[in-house]
Protein backbone atom coordinates (compact mmCIF):
# COMPACT_ATOMS: atom_id res chain seq x y z
CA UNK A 1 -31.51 22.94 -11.99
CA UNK A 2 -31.18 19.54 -11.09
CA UNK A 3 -29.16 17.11 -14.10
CA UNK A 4 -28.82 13.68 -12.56
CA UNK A 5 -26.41 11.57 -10.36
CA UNK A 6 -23.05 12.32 -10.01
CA UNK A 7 -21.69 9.11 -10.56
CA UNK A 8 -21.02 5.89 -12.27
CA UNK A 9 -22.23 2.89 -11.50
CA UNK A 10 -18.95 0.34 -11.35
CA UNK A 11 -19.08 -2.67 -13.70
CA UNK A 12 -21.33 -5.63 -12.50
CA UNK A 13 -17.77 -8.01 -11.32
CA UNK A 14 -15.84 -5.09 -9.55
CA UNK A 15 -19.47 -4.64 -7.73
CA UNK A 16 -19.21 -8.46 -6.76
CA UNK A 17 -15.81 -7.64 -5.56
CA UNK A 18 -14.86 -10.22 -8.43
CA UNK A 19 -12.39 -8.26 -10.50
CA UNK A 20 -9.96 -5.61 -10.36
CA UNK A 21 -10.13 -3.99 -14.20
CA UNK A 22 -7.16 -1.94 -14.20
CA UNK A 23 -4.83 -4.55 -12.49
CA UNK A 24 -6.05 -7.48 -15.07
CA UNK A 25 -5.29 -4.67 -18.20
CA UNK A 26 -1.77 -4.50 -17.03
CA UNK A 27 -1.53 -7.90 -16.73
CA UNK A 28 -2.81 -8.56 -20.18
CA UNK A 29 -0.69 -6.06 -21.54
CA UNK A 30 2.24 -8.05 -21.13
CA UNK A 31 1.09 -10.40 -23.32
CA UNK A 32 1.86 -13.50 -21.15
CA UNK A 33 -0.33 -15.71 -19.78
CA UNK A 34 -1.33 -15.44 -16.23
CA UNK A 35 -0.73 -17.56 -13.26
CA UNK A 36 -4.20 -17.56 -11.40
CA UNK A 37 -3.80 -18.10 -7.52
CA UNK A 38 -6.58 -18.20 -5.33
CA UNK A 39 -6.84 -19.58 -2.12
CA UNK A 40 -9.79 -19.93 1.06
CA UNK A 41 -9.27 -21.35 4.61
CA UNK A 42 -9.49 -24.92 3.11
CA UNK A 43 -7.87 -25.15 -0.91
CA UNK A 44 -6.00 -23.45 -3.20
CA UNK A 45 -6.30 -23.04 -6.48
CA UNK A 46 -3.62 -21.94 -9.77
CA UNK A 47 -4.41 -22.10 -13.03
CA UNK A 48 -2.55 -20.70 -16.03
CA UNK A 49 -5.02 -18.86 -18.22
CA UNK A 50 -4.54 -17.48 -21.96
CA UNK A 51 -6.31 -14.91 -22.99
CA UNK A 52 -8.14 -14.52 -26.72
CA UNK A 53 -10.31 -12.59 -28.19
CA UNK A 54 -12.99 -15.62 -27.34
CA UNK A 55 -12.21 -15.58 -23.74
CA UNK A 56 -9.83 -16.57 -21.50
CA UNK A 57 -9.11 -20.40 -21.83
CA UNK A 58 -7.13 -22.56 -19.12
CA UNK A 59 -4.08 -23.89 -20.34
CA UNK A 60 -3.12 -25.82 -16.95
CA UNK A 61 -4.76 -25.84 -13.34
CA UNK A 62 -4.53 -27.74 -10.29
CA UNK A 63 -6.05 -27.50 -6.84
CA UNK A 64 -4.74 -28.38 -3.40
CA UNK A 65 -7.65 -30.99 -3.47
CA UNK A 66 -5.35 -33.00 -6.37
CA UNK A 67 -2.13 -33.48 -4.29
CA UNK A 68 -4.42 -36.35 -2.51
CA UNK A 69 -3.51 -38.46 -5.39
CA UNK A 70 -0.26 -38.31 -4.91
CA UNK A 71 0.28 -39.25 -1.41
CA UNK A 72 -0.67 -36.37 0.57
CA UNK A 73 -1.72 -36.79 3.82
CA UNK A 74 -2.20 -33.42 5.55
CA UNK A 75 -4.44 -30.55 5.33
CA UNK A 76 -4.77 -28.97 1.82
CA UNK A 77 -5.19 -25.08 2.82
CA UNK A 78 -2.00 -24.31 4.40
CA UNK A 79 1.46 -22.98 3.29
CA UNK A 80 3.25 -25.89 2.28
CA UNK A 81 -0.22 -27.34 0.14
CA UNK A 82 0.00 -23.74 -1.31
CA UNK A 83 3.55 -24.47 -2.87
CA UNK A 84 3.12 -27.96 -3.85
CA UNK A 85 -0.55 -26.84 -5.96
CA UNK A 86 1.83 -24.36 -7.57
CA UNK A 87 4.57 -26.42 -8.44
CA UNK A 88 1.89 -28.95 -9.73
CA UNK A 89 0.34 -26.80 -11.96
CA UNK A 90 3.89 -25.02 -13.32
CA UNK A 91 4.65 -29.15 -14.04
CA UNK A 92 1.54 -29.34 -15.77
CA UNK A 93 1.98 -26.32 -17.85
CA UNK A 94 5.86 -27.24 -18.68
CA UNK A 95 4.18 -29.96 -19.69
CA UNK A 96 1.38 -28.56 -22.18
CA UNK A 97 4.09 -26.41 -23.76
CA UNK A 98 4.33 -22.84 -21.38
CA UNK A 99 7.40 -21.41 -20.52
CA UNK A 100 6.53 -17.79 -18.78
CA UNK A 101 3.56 -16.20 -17.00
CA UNK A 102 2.60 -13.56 -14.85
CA UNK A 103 1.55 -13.70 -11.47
CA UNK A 104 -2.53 -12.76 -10.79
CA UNK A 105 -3.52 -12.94 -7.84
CA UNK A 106 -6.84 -11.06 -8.11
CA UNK A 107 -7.97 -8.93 -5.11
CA UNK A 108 -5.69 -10.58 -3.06
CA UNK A 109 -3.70 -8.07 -0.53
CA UNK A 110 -0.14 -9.03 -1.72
CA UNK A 111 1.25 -9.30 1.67
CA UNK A 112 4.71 -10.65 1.56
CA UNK A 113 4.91 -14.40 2.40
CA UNK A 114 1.42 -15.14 1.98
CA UNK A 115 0.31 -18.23 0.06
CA UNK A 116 -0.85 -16.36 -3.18
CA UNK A 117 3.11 -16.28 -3.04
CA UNK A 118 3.93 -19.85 -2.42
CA UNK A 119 1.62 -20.46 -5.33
CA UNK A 120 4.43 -18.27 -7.40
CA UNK A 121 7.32 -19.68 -5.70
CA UNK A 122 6.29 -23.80 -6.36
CA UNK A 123 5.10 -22.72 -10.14
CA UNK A 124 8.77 -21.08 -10.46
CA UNK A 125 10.56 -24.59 -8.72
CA UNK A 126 8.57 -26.13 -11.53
CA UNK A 127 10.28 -24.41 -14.75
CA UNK A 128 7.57 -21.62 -15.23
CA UNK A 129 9.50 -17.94 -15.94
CA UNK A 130 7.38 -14.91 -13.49
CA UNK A 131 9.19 -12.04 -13.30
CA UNK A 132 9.18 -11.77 -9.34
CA UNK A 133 10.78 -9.79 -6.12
CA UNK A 134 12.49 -12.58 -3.65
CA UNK A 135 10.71 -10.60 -0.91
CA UNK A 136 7.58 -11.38 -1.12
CA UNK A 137 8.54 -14.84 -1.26
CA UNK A 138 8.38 -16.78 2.29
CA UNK A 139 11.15 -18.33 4.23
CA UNK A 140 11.90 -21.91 3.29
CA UNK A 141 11.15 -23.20 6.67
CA UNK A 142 7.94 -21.35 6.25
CA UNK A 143 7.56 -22.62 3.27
CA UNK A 144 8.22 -26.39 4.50
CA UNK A 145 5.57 -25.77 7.42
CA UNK A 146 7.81 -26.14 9.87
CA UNK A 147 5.87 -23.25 11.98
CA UNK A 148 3.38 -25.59 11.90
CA UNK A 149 5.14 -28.23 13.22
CA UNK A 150 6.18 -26.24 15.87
CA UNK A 151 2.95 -25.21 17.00
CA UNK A 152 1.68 -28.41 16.67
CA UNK A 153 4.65 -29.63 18.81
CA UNK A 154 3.11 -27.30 21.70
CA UNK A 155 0.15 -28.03 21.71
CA UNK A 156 -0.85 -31.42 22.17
CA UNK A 157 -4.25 -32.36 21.95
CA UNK A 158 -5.25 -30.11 19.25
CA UNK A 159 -3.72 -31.90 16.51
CA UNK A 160 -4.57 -34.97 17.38
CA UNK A 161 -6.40 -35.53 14.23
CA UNK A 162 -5.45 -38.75 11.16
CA UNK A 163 -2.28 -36.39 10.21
CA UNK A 164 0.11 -35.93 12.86
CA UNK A 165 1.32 -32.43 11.89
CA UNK A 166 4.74 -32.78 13.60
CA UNK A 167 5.89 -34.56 10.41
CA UNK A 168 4.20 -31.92 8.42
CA UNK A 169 8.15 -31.18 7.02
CA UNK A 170 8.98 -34.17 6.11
CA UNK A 171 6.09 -35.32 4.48
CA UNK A 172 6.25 -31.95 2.20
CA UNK A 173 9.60 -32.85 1.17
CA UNK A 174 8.78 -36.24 0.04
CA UNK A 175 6.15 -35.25 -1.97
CA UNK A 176 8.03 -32.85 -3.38
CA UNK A 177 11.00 -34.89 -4.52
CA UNK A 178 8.54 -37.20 -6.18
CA UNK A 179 6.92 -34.51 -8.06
CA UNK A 180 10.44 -33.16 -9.43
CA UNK A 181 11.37 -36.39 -9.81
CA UNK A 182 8.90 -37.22 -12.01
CA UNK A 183 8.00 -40.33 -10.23
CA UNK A 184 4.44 -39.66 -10.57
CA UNK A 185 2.28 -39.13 -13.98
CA UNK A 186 0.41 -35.69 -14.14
């Protein structure tokens, strides 16, 4: 006797490969808000999001798209634009009042070093407290972009663009001293 399908049909968002239920109940379970990290080939993005009974409401955000106002010249979806959107939004949530998070990084594979990571590790320069593992965190250099400069080093002609990616280092640093500097308004 036949009684119907044997199974469930998943909810609509984890069908859209959207949202990962079980991870975002332990992460709400801990009563923090959450440090959203996404990133694409070209931007990243980090918000810190409360939740409420009315939805989730963004506290603080920034995207790798922003740091263009404050002097930076280089591509905005790469390691070291991963760290400085991080540490941009932990400033800006210092700022509204937020002291801790948790790290969300969606369906992201959390591959150590990755820039879901540099995200955490620029929101944690910033003042924000994530409970974290220094593993998964990248090498400074890394961090810097100096594997970019290297490569870029080698091959000539291919970065021959408006930013010379050789001073991809440097030009991280500078921005970043003027962010924890407080030299520029957020």
């Amino acid at each position: 006797m036949a009684t119907g399908p044997q199974y469930t049909v998943p909810m609509r968002r984890r069908r859209e490969a959207r949202t990962d239920y079980h991870q975002r109940l332990r992460l709400l379970k801990s009563g923090k808000p959450r440090l959203v990290a996404r990133t694409s080939n070209t931007q990243v993005r980090a918000q810190l999001v409360e939740t409420s009974r009315r939805g989730d409401e963004t506290v603080a955000s920034a995207r790798s798209n922003d740091l263009r106002e404050y002097g930076w010249e280089a591509p905005t979806g790469n390691m070291p634009a991963a760290y400085l959107t991080g540490l941009l939004a932990g400033l800006r949530a210092v700022e509204a009042g937020r002291g801790a998070a948790v790290l969300d990084i969606g369906l992201h594979s959390p591959t150590p070093g990755n820039k879901v990571f540099a995200v955490q590790e620029g929101a944690i320069d910033a003042g924000l407290e994530i409970p974290h593992n220094d593993a998964v965190l990248a090498d400074w250099p890394r961090t810097r972009g100096e594997h970019i400069a290297e490569y870029a080093a080698q091959e000539d002609g291919l970065y021959s663009g408006e930013f010379d990616a050789t001073a991809l280092p440097e030009h991280f640093d500078e921005l970043r001293e003027r962010l924890l500097g407080g030299e520029v308004e957020l």
